[in-house]
PDB file of N, CA and C in Angstrom:
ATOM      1  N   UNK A   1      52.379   0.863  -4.769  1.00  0.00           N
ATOM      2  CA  UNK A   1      51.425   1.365  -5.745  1.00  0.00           C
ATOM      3  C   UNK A   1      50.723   2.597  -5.169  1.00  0.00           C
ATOM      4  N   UNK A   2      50.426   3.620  -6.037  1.00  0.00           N
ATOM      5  CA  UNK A   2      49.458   4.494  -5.365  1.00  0.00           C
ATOM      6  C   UNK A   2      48.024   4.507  -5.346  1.00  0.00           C
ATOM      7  N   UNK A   3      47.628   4.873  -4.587  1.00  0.00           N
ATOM      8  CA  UNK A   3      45.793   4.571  -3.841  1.00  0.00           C
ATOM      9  C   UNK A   3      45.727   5.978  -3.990  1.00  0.00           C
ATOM     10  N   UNK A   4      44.285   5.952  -5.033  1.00  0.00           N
ATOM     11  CA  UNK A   4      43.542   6.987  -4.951  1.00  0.00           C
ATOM     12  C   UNK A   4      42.436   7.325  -3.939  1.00  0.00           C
ATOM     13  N   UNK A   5      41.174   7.658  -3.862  1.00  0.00           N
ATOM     14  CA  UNK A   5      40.558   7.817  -2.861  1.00  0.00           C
ATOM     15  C   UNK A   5      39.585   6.787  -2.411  1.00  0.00           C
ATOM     16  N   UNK A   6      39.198   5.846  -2.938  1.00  0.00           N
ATOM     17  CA  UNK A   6      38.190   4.944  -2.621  1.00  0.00           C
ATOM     18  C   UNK A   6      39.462   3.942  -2.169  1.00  0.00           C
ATOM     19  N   UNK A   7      40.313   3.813  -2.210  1.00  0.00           N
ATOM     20  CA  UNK A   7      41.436   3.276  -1.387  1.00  0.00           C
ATOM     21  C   UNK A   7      41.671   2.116  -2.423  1.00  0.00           C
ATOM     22  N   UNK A   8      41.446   2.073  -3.991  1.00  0.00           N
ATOM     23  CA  UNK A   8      42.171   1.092  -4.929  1.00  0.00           C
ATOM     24  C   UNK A   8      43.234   1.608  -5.740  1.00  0.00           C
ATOM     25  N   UNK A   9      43.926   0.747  -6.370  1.00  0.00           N
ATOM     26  CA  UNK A   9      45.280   0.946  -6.868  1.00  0.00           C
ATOM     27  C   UNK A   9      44.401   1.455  -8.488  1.00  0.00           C
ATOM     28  N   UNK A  10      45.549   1.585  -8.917  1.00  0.00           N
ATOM     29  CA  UNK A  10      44.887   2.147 -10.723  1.00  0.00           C
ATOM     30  C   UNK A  10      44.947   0.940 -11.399  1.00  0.00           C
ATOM     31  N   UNK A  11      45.297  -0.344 -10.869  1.00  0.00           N
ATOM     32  CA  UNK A  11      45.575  -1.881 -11.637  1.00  0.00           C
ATOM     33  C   UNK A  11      43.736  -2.470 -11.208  1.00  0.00           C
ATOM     34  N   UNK A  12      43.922  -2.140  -9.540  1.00  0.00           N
ATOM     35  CA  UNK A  12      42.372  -2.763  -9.264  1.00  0.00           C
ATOM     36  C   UNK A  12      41.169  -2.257  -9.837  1.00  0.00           C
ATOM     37  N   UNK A  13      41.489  -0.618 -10.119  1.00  0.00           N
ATOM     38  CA  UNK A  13      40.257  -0.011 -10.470  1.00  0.00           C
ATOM     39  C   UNK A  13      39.921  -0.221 -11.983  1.00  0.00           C
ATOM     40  N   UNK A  14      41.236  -0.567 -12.830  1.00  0.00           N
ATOM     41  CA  UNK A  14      40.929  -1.210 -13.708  1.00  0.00           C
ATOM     42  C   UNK A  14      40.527  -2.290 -14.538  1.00  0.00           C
ATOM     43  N   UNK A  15      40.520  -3.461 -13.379  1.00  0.00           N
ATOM     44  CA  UNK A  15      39.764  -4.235 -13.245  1.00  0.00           C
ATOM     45  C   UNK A  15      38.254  -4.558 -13.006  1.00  0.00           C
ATOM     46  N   UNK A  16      38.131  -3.532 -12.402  1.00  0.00           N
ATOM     47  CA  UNK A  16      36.777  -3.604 -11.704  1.00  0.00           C
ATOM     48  C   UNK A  16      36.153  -2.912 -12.889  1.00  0.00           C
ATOM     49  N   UNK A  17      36.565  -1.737 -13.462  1.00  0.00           N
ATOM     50  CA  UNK A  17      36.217  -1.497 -14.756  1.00  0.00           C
ATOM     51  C   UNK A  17      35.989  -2.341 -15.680  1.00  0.00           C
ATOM     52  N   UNK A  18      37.173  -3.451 -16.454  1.00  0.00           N
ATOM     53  CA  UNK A  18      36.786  -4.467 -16.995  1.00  0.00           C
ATOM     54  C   UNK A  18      35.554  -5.293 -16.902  1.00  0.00           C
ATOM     55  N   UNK A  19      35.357  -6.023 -15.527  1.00  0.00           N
ATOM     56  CA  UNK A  19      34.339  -6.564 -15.002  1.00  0.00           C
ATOM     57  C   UNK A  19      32.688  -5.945 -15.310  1.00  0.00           C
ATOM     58  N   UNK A  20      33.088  -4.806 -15.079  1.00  0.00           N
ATOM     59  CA  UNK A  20      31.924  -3.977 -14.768  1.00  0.00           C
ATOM     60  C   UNK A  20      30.975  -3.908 -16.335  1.00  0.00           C
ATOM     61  N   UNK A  21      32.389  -4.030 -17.318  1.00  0.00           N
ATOM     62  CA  UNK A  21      31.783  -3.905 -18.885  1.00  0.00           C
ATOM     63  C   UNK A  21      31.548  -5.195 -19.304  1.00  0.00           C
ATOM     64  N   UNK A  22      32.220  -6.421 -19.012  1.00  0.00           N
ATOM     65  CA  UNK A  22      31.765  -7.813 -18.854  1.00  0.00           C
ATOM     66  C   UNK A  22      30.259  -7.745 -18.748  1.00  0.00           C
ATOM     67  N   UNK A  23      30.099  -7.363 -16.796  1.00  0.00           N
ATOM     68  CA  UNK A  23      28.562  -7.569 -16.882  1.00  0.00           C
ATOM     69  C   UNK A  23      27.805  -7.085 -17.652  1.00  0.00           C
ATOM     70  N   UNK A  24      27.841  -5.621 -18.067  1.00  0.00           N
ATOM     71  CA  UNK A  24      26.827  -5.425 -18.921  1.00  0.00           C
ATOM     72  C   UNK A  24      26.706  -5.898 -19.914  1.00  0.00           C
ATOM     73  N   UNK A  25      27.912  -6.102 -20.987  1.00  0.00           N
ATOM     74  CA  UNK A  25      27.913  -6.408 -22.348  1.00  0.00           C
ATOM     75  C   UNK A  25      27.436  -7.676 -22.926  1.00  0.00           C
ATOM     76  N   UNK A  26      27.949  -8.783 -21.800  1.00  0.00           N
ATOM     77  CA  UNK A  26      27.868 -10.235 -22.106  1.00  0.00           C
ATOM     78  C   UNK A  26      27.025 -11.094 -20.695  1.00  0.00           C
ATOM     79  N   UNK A  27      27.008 -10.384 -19.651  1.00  0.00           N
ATOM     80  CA  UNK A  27      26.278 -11.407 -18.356  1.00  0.00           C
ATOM     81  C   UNK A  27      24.719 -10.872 -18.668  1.00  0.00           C
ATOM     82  N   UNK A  28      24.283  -9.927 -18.626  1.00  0.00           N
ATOM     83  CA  UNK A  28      23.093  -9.198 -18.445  1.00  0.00           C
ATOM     84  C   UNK A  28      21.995  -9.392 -19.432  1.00  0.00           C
ATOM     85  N   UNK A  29      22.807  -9.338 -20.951  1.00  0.00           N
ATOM     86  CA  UNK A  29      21.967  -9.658 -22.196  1.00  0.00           C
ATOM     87  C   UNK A  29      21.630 -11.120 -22.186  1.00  0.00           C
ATOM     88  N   UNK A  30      22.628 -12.217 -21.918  1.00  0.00           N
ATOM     89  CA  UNK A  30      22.786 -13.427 -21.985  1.00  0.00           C
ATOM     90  C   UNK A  30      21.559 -14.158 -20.715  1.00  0.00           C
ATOM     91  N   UNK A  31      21.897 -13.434 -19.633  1.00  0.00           N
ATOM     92  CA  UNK A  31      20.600 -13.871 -18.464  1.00  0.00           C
ATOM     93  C   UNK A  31      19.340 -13.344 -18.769  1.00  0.00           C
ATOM     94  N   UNK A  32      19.283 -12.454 -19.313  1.00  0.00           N
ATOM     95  CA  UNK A  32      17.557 -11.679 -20.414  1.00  0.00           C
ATOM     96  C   UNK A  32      17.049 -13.074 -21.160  1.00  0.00           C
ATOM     97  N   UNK A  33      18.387 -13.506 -22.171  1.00  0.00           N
ATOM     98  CA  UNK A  33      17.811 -14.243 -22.466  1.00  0.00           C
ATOM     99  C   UNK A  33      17.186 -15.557 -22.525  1.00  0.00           C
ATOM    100  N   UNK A  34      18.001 -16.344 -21.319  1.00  0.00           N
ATOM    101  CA  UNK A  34      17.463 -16.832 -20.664  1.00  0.00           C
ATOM    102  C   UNK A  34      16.489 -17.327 -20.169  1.00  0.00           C
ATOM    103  N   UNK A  35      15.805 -16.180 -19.285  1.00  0.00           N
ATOM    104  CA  UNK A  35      15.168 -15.957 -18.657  1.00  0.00           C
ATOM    105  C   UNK A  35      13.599 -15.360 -19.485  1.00  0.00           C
ATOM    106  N   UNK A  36      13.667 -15.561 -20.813  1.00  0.00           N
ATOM    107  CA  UNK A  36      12.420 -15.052 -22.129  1.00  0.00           C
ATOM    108  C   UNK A  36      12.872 -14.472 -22.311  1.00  0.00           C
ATOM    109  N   UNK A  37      13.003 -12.986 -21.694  1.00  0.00           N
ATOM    110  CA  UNK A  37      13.113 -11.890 -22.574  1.00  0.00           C
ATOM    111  C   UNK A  37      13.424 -11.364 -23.943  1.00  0.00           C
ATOM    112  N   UNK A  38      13.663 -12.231 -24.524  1.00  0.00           N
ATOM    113  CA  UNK A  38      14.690 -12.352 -26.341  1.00  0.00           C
ATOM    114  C   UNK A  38      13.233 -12.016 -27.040  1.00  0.00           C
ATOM    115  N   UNK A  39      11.619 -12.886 -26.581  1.00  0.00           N
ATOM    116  CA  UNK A  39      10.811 -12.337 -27.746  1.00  0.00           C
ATOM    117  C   UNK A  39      10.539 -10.785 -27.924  1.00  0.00           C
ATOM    118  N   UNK A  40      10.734 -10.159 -26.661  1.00  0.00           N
ATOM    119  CA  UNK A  40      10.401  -8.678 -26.063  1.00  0.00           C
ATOM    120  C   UNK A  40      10.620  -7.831 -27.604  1.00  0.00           C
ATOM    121  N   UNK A  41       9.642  -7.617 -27.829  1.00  0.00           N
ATOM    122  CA  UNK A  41      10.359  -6.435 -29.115  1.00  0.00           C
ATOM    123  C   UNK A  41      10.652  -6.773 -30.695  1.00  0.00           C
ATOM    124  N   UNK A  42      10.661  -8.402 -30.411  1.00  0.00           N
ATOM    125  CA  UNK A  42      11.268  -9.226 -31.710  1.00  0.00           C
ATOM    126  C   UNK A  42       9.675  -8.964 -32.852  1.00  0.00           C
ATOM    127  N   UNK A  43      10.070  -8.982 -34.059  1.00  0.00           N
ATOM    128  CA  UNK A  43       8.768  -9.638 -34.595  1.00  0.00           C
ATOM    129  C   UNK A  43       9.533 -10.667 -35.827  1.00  0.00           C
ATOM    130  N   UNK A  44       8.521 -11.578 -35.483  1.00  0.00           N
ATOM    131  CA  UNK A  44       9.165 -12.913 -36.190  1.00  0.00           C
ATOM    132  C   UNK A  44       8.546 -13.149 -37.447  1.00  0.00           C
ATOM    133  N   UNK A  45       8.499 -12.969 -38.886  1.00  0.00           N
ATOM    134  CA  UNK A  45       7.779 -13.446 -40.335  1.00  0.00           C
ATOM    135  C   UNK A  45       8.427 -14.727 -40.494  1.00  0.00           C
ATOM    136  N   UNK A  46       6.771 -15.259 -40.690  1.00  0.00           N
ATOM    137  CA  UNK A  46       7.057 -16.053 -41.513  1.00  0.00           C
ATOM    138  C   UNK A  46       6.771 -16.735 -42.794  1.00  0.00           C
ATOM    139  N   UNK A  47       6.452 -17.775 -43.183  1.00  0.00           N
ATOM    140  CA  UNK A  47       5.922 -17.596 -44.557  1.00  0.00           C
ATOM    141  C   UNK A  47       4.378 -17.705 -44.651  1.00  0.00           C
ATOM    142  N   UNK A  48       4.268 -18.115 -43.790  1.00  0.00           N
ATOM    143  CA  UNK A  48       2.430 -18.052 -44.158  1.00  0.00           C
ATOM    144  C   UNK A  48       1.888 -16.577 -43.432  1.00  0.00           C
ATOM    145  N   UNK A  49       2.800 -15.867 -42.976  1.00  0.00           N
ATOM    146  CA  UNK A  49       2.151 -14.418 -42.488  1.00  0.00           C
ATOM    147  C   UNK A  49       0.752 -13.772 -43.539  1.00  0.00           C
ATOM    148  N   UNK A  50       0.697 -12.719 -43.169  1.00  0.00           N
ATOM    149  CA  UNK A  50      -0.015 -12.475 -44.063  1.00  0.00           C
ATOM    150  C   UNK A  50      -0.817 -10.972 -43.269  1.00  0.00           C
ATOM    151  N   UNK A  51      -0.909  -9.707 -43.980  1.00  0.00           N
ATOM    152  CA  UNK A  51      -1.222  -8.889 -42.943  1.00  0.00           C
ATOM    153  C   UNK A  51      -2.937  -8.601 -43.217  1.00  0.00           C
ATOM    154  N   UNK A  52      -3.495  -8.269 -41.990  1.00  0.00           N
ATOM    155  CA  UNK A  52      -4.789  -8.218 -42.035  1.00  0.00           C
ATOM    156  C   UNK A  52      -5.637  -7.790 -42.867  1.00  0.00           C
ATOM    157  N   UNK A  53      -6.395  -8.085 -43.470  1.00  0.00           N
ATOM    158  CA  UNK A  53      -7.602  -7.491 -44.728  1.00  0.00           C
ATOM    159  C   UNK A  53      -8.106  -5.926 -43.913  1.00  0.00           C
ATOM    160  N   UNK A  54      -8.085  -5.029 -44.826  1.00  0.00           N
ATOM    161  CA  UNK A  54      -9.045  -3.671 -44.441  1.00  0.00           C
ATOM    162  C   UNK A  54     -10.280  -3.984 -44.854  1.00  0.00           C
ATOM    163  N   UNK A  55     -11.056  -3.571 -43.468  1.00  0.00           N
ATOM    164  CA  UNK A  55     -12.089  -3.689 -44.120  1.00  0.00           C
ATOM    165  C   UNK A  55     -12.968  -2.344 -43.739  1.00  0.00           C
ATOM    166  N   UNK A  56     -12.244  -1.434 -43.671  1.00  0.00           N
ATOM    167  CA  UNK A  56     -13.063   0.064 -43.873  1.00  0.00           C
ATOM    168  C   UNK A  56     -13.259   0.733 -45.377  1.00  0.00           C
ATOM    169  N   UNK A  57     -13.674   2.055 -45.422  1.00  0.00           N
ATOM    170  CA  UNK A  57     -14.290   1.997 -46.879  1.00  0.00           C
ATOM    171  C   UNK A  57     -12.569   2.845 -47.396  1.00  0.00           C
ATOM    172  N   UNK A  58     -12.312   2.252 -48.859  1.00  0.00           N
ATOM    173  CA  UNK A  58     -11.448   2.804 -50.279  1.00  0.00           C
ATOM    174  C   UNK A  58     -10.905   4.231 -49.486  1.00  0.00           C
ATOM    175  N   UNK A  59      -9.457   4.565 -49.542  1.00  0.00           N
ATOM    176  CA  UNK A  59      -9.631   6.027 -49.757  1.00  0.00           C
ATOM    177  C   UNK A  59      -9.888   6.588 -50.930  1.00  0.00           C
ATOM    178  N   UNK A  60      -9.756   7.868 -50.980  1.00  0.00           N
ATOM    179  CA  UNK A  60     -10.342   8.855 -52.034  1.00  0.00           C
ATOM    180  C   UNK A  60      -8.783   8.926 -53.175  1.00  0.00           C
ATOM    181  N   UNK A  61      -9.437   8.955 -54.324  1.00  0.00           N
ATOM    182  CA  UNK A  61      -8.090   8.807 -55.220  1.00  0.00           C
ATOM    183  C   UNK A  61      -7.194  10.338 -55.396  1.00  0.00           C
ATOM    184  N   UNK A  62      -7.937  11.330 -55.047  1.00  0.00           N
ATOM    185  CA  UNK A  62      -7.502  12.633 -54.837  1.00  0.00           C
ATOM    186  C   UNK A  62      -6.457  12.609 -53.549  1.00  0.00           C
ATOM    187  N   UNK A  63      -6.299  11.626 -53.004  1.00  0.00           N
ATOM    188  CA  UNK A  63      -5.209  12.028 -51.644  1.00  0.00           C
ATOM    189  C   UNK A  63      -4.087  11.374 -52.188  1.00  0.00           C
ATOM    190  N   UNK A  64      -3.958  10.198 -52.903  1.00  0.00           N
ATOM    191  CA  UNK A  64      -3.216   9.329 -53.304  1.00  0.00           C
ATOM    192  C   UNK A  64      -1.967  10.135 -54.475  1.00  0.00           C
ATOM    193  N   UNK A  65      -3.312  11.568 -55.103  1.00  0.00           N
ATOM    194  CA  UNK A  65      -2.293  12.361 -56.295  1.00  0.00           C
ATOM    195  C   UNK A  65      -1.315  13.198 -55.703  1.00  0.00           C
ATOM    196  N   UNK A  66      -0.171  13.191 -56.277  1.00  0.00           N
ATOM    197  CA  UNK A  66       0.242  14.321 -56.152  1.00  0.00           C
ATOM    198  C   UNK A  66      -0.227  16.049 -56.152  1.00  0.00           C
ATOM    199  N   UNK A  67       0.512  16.064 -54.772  1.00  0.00           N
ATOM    200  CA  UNK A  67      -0.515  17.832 -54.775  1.00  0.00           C
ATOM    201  C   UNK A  67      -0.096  18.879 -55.858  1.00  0.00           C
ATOM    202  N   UNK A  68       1.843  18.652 -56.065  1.00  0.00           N
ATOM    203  CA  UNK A  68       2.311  19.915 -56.969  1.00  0.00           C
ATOM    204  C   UNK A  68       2.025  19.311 -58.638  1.00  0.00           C
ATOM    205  N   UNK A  69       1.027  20.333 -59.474  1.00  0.00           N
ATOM    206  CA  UNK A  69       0.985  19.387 -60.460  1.00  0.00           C
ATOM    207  C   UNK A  69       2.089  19.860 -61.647  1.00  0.00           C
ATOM    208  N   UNK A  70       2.737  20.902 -61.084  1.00  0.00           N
ATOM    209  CA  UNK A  70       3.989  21.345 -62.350  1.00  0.00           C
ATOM    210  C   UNK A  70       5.140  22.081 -61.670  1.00  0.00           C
ATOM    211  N   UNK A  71       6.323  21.500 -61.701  1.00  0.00           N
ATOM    212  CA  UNK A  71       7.020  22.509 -60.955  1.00  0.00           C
ATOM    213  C   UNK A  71       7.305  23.862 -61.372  1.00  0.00           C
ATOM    214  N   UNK A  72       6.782  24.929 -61.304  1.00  0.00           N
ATOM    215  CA  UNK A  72       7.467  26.211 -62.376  1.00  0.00           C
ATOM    216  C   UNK A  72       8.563  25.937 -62.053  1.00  0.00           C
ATOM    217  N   UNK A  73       9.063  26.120 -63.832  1.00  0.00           N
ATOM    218  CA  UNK A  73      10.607  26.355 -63.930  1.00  0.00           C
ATOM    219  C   UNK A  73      11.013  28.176 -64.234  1.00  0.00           C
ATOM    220  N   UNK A  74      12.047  28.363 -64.117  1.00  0.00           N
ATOM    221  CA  UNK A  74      12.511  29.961 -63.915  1.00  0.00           C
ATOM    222  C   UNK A  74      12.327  30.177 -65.025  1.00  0.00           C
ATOM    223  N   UNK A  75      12.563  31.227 -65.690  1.00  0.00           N
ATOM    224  CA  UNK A  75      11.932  32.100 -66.499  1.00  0.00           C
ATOM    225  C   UNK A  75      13.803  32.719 -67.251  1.00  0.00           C
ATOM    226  N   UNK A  76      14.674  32.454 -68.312  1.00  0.00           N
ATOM    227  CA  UNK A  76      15.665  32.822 -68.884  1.00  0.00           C
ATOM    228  C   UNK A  76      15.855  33.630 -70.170  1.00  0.00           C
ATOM    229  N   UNK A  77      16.279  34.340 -69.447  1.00  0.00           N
ATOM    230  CA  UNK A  77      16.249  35.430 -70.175  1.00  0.00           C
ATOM    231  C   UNK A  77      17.299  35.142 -71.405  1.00  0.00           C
ATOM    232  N   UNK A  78      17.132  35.615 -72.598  1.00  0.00           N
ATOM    233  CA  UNK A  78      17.948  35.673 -73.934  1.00  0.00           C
ATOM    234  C   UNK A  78      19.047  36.508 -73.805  1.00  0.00           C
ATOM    235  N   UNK A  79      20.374  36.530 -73.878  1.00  0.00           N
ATOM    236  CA  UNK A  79      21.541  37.299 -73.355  1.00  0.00           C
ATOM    237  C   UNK A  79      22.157  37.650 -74.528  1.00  0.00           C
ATOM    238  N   UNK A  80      22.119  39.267 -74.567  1.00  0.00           N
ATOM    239  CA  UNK A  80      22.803  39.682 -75.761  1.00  0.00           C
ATOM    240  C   UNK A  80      24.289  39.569 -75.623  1.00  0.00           C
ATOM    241  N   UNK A  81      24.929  39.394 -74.640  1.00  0.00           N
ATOM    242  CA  UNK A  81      26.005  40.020 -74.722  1.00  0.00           C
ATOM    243  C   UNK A  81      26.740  38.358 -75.229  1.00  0.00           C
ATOM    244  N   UNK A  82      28.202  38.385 -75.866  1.00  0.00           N
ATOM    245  CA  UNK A  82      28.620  37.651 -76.171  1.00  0.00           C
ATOM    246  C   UNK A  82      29.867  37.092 -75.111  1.00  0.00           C
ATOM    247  N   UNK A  83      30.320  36.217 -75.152  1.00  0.00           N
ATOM    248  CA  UNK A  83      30.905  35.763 -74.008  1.00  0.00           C
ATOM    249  C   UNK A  83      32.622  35.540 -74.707  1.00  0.00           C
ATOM    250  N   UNK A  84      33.381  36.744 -74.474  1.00  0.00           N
ATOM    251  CA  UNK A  84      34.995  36.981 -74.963  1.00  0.00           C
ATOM    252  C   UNK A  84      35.428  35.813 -75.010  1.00  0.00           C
ATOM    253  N   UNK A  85      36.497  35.532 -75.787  1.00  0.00           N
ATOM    254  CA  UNK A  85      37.042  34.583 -75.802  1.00  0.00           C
ATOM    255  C   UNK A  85      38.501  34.430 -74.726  1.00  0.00           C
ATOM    256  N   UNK A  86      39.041  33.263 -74.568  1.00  0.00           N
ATOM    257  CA  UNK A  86      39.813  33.089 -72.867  1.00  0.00           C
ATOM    258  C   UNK A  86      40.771  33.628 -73.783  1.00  0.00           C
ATOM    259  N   UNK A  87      41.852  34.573 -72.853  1.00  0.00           N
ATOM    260  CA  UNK A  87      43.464  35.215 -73.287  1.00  0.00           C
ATOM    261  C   UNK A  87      43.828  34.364 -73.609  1.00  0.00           C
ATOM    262  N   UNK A  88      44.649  34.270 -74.565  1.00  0.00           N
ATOM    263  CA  UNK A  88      45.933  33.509 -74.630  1.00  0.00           C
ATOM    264  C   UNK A  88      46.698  33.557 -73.921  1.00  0.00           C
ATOM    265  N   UNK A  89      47.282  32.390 -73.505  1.00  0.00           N
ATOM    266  CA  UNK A  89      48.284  31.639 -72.114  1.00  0.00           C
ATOM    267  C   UNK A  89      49.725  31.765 -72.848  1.00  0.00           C
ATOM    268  N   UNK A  90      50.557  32.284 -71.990  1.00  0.00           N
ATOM    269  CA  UNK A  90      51.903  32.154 -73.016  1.00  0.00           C
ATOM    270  C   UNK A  90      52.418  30.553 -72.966  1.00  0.00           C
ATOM    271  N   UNK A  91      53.163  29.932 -73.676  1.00  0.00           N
ATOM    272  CA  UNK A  91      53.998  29.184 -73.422  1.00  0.00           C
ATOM    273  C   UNK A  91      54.811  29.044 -72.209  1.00  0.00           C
ATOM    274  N   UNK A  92      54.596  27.628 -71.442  1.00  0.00           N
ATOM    275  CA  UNK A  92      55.250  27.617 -70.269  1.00  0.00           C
ATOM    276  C   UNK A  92      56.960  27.432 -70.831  1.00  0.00           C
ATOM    277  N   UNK A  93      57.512  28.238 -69.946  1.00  0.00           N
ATOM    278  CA  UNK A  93      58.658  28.033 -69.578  1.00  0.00           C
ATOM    279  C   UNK A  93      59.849  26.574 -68.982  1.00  0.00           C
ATOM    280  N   UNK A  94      60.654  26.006 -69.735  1.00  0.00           N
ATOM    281  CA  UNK A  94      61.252  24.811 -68.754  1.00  0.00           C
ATOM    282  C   UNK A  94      61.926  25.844 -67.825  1.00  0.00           C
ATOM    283  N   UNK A  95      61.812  25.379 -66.350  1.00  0.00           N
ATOM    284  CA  UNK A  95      62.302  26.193 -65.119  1.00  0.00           C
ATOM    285  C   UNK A  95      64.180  26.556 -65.100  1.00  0.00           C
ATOM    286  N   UNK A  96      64.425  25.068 -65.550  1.00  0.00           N
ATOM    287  CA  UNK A  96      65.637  24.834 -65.457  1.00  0.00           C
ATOM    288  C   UNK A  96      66.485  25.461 -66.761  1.00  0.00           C
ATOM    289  N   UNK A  97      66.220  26.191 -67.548  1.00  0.00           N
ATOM    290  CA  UNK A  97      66.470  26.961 -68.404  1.00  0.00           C
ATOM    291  C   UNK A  97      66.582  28.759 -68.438  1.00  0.00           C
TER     292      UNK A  97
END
């Protein structure tokens, strides 16, 4: 077999590759969780949740409106000119004729 420079074959180094994505993918997450880490980040609802009462003062109903109150639309102009009518197309041809 040939040995590259860390002195493994291209069968071992691909192994060790394998392994290497093992640990991360499936050993590492699995011992997190384990070990707690699973609530880290989680947020859990449930049915009696319920989110906290405000109790500072109303906002103002002016922030709540929309700021644009009309979109201008463009401005179209009346077009004198008349719009020709399409050429006439000749009759297609059968090819094989």
């Amino acid at each position: 077999m040939i040995k590259n420079r860390s002195g493994l074959t291209i069968l071992e180094a691909l192994v060790v590759l394998v392994a290497s994505i093992i640990l991360l993918w499936i050993v590492i997450p699995v011992g997190m969780v384990r070990l707690g880490w699973k609530e880290a980040g989680v947020m859990v609802v449930t049915e009696g949740d319920k989110a906290p009462e405000y109790k500072g003062e109303p906002l103002e109903d002016s922030i709540l409106k929309p700021r644009v109150d009309e979109i201008p639309k463009p401005r179209i102009l009346p077009d004198s000119k008349t719009v020709p009518p399409v050429p006439a197309t000749p009759p297609k041809k059968n090819p094989l004729e």
